[in-house]
C-alpha atoms as a PDB file:
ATOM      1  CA  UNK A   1     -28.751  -9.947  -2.129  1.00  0.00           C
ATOM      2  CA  UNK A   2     -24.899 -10.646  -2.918  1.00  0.00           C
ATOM      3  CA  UNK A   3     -22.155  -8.849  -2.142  1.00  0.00           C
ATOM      4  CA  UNK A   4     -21.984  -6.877  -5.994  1.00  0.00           C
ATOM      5  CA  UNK A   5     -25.555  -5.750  -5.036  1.00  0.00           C
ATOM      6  CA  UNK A   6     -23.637  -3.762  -2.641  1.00  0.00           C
ATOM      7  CA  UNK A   7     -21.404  -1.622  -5.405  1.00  0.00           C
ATOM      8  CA  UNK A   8     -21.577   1.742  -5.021  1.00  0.00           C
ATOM      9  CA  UNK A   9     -23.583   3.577  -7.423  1.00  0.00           C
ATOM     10  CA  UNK A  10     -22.025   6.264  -9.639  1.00  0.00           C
ATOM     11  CA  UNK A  11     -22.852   9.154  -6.958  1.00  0.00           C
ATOM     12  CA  UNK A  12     -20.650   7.235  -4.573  1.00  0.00           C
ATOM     13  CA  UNK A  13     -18.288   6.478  -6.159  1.00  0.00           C
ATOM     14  CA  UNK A  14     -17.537  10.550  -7.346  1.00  0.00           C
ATOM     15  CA  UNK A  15     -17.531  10.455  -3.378  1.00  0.00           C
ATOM     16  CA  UNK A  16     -15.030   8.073  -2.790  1.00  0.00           C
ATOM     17  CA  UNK A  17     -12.796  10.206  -5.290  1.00  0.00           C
ATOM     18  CA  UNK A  18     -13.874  13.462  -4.149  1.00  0.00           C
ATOM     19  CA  UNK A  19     -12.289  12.280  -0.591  1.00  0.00           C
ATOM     20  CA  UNK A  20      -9.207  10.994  -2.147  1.00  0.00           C
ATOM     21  CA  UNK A  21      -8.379  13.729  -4.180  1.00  0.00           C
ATOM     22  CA  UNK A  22      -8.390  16.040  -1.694  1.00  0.00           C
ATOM     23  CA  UNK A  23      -4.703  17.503  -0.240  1.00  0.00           C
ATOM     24  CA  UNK A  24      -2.685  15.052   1.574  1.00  0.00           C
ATOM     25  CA  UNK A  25      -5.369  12.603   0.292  1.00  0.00           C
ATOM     26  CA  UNK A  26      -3.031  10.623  -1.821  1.00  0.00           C
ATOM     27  CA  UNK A  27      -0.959   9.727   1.555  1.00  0.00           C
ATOM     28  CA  UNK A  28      -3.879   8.725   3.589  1.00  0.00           C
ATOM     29  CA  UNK A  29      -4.652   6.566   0.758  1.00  0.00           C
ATOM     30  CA  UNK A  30      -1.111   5.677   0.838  1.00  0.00           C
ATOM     31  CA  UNK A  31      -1.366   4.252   4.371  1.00  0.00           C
ATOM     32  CA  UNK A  32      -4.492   2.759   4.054  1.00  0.00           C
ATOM     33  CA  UNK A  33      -3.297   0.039   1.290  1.00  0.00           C
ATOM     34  CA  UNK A  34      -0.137  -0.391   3.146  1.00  0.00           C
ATOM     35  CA  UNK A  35      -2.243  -1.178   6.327  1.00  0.00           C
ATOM     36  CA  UNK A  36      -4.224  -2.999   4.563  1.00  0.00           C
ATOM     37  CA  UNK A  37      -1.130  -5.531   3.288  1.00  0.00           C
ATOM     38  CA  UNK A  38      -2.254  -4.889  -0.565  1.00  0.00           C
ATOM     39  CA  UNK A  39       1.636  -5.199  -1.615  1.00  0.00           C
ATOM     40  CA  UNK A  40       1.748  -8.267   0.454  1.00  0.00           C
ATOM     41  CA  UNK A  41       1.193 -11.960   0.538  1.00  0.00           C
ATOM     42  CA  UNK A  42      -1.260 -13.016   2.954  1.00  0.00           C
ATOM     43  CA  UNK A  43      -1.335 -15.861   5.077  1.00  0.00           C
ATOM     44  CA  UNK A  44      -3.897 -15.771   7.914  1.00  0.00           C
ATOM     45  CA  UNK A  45      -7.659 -15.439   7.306  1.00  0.00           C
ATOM     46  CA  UNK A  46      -7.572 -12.245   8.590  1.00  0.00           C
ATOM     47  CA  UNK A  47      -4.806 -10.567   6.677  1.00  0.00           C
ATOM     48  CA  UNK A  48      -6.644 -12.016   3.824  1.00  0.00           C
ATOM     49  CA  UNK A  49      -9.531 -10.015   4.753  1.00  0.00           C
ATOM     50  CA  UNK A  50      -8.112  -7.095   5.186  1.00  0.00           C
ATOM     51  CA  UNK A  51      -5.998  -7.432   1.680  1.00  0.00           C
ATOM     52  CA  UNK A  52      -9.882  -7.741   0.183  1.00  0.00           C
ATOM     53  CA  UNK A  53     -10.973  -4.484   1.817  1.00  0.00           C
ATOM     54  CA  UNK A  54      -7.932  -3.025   0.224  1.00  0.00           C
ATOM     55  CA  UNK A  55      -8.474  -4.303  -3.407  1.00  0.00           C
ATOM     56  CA  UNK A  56     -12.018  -3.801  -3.116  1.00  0.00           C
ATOM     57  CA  UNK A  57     -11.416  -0.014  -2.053  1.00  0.00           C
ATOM     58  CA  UNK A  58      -8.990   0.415  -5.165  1.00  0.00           C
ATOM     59  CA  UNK A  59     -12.139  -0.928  -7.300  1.00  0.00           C
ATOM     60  CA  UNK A  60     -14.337   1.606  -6.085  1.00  0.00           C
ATOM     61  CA  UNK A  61     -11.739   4.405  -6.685  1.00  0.00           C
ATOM     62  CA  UNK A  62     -11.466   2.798 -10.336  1.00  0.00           C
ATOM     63  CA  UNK A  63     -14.699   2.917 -10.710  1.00  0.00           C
ATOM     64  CA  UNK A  64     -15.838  -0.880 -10.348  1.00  0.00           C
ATOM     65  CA  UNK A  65     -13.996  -4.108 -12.174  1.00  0.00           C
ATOM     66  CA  UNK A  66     -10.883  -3.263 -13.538  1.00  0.00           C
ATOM     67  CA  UNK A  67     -10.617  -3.370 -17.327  1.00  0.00           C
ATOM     68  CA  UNK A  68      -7.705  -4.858 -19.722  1.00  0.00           C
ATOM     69  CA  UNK A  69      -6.684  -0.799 -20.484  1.00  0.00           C
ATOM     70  CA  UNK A  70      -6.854   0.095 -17.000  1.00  0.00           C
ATOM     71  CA  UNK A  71      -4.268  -3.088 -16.296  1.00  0.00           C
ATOM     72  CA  UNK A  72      -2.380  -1.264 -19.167  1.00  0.00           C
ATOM     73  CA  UNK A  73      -1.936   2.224 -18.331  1.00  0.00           C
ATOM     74  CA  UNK A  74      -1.048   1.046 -14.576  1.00  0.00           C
ATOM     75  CA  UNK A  75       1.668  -1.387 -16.337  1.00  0.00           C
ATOM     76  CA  UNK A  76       3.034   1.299 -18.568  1.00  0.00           C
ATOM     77  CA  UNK A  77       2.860   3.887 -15.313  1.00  0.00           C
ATOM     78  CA  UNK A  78       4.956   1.184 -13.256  1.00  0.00           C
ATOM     79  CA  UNK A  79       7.318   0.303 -15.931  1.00  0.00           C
ATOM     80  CA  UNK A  80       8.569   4.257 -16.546  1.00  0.00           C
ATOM     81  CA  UNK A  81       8.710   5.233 -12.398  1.00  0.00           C
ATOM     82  CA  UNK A  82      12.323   5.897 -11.656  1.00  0.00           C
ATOM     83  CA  UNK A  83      14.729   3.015  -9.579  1.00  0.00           C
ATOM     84  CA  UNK A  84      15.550   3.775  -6.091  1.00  0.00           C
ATOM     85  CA  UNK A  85      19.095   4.870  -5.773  1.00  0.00           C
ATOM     86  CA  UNK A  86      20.860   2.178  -3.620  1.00  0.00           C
ATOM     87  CA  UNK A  87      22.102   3.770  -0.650  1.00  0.00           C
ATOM     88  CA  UNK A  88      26.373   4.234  -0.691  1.00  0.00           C
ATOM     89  CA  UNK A  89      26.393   4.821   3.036  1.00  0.00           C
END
Protein backbone atom coordinates (compact mmCIF):
# COMPACT_ATOMS: atom_id res chain seq x y z
CA UNK A 1 0.00 0.00 0.00
CA UNK A 2 1.32 3.67 -0.84
CA UNK A 3 0.52 6.64 0.54
CA UNK A 4 -2.39 7.62 -2.51
CA UNK A 5 -3.99 4.30 -1.37
CA UNK A 6 -4.69 6.34 1.58
CA UNK A 7 -6.95 9.25 -0.32
CA UNK A 8 -10.00 9.76 1.07
CA UNK A 9 -12.87 8.45 -0.72
CA UNK A 10 -15.65 10.76 -1.95
CA UNK A 11 -17.74 10.30 1.46
CA UNK A 12 -14.75 11.79 3.21
CA UNK A 13 -13.96 14.08 1.55
CA UNK A 14 -17.90 15.80 1.69
CA UNK A 15 -16.66 15.38 5.44
CA UNK A 16 -13.69 17.24 5.35
CA UNK A 17 -15.87 20.13 3.70
CA UNK A 18 -18.82 19.66 5.74
CA UNK A 19 -16.31 20.58 8.82
CA UNK A 20 -14.85 23.46 7.04
CA UNK A 21 -17.78 25.05 5.98
CA UNK A 22 -19.21 25.28 9.05
CA UNK A 23 -19.28 29.03 11.00
CA UNK A 24 -16.00 30.28 12.04
CA UNK A 25 -14.73 27.28 9.98
CA UNK A 26 -12.96 29.35 7.44
CA UNK A 27 -10.66 30.82 10.45
CA UNK A 28 -9.83 27.57 11.98
CA UNK A 29 -8.83 26.64 8.60
CA UNK A 30 -7.15 29.89 8.52
CA UNK A 31 -4.86 28.97 11.43
CA UNK A 32 -4.30 25.65 10.57
CA UNK A 33 -2.30 26.51 7.15
CA UNK A 34 -0.62 29.30 8.88
CA UNK A 35 0.54 26.76 11.60
CA UNK A 36 1.25 24.63 9.30
CA UNK A 37 3.95 27.23 7.41
CA UNK A 38 1.97 26.66 3.90
CA UNK A 39 2.87 30.48 2.94
CA UNK A 40 6.34 29.73 3.97
CA UNK A 41 9.66 28.39 2.90
CA UNK A 42 10.77 25.54 4.79
CA UNK A 43 14.01 24.64 5.94
CA UNK A 44 14.15 21.88 8.58
CA UNK A 45 12.78 18.36 7.98
CA UNK A 46 10.21 18.99 10.18
CA UNK A 47 8.75 22.23 8.97
CA UNK A 48 8.83 20.43 5.75
CA UNK A 49 6.57 17.96 7.15
CA UNK A 50 4.32 19.91 8.51
CA UNK A 51 4.11 22.25 5.14
CA UNK A 52 3.05 18.57 3.49
CA UNK A 53 0.25 18.04 6.01
CA UNK A 54 -0.86 21.46 5.04
CA UNK A 55 -0.86 21.04 1.18
CA UNK A 56 -2.07 17.67 1.49
CA UNK A 57 -5.13 18.95 3.69
CA UNK A 58 -5.86 21.72 0.94
CA UNK A 59 -5.98 18.59 -1.61
CA UNK A 60 -8.49 16.87 0.25
CA UNK A 61 -10.65 20.06 0.62
CA UNK A 62 -10.16 20.35 -3.33
CA UNK A 63 -11.14 17.27 -3.76
CA UNK A 64 -7.78 15.32 -4.62
CA UNK A 65 -4.88 16.61 -7.28
CA UNK A 66 -5.33 19.95 -8.22
CA UNK A 67 -6.27 20.57 -11.85
CA UNK A 68 -4.91 23.33 -14.49
CA UNK A 69 -8.66 25.27 -13.93
CA UNK A 70 -8.51 24.94 -10.35
CA UNK A 71 -4.75 26.70 -10.57
CA UNK A 72 -6.83 29.22 -12.68
CA UNK A 73 -9.72 30.31 -10.80
CA UNK A 74 -7.33 30.53 -7.56
CA UNK A 75 -4.95 32.83 -9.90
CA UNK A 76 -7.77 34.96 -11.15
CA UNK A 77 -9.26 35.01 -7.27
CA UNK A 78 -5.66 36.26 -6.07
CA UNK A 79 -5.07 38.64 -8.81
CA UNK A 80 -8.63 40.76 -8.14
CA UNK A 81 -8.29 40.69 -3.89
CA UNK A 82 -7.84 44.26 -2.86
CA UNK A 83 -4.00 45.77 -1.69
CA UNK A 84 -3.50 46.38 1.89
CA UNK A 85 -3.59 50.02 2.64
CA UNK A 86 -0.06 50.94 3.92
CA UNK A 87 -0.38 52.18 7.28
CA UNK A 88 0.18 56.44 7.52
CA UNK A 89 0.73 56.20 11.24
Amino acid sequence: MNRLDLFPTIDTIKEYRKVYSRPGADEVLLHQLFDFGVWEESATPEDVTLRNQGVRLLKILGGGEVGRETIREFIRRLIRQPLKEKDNA
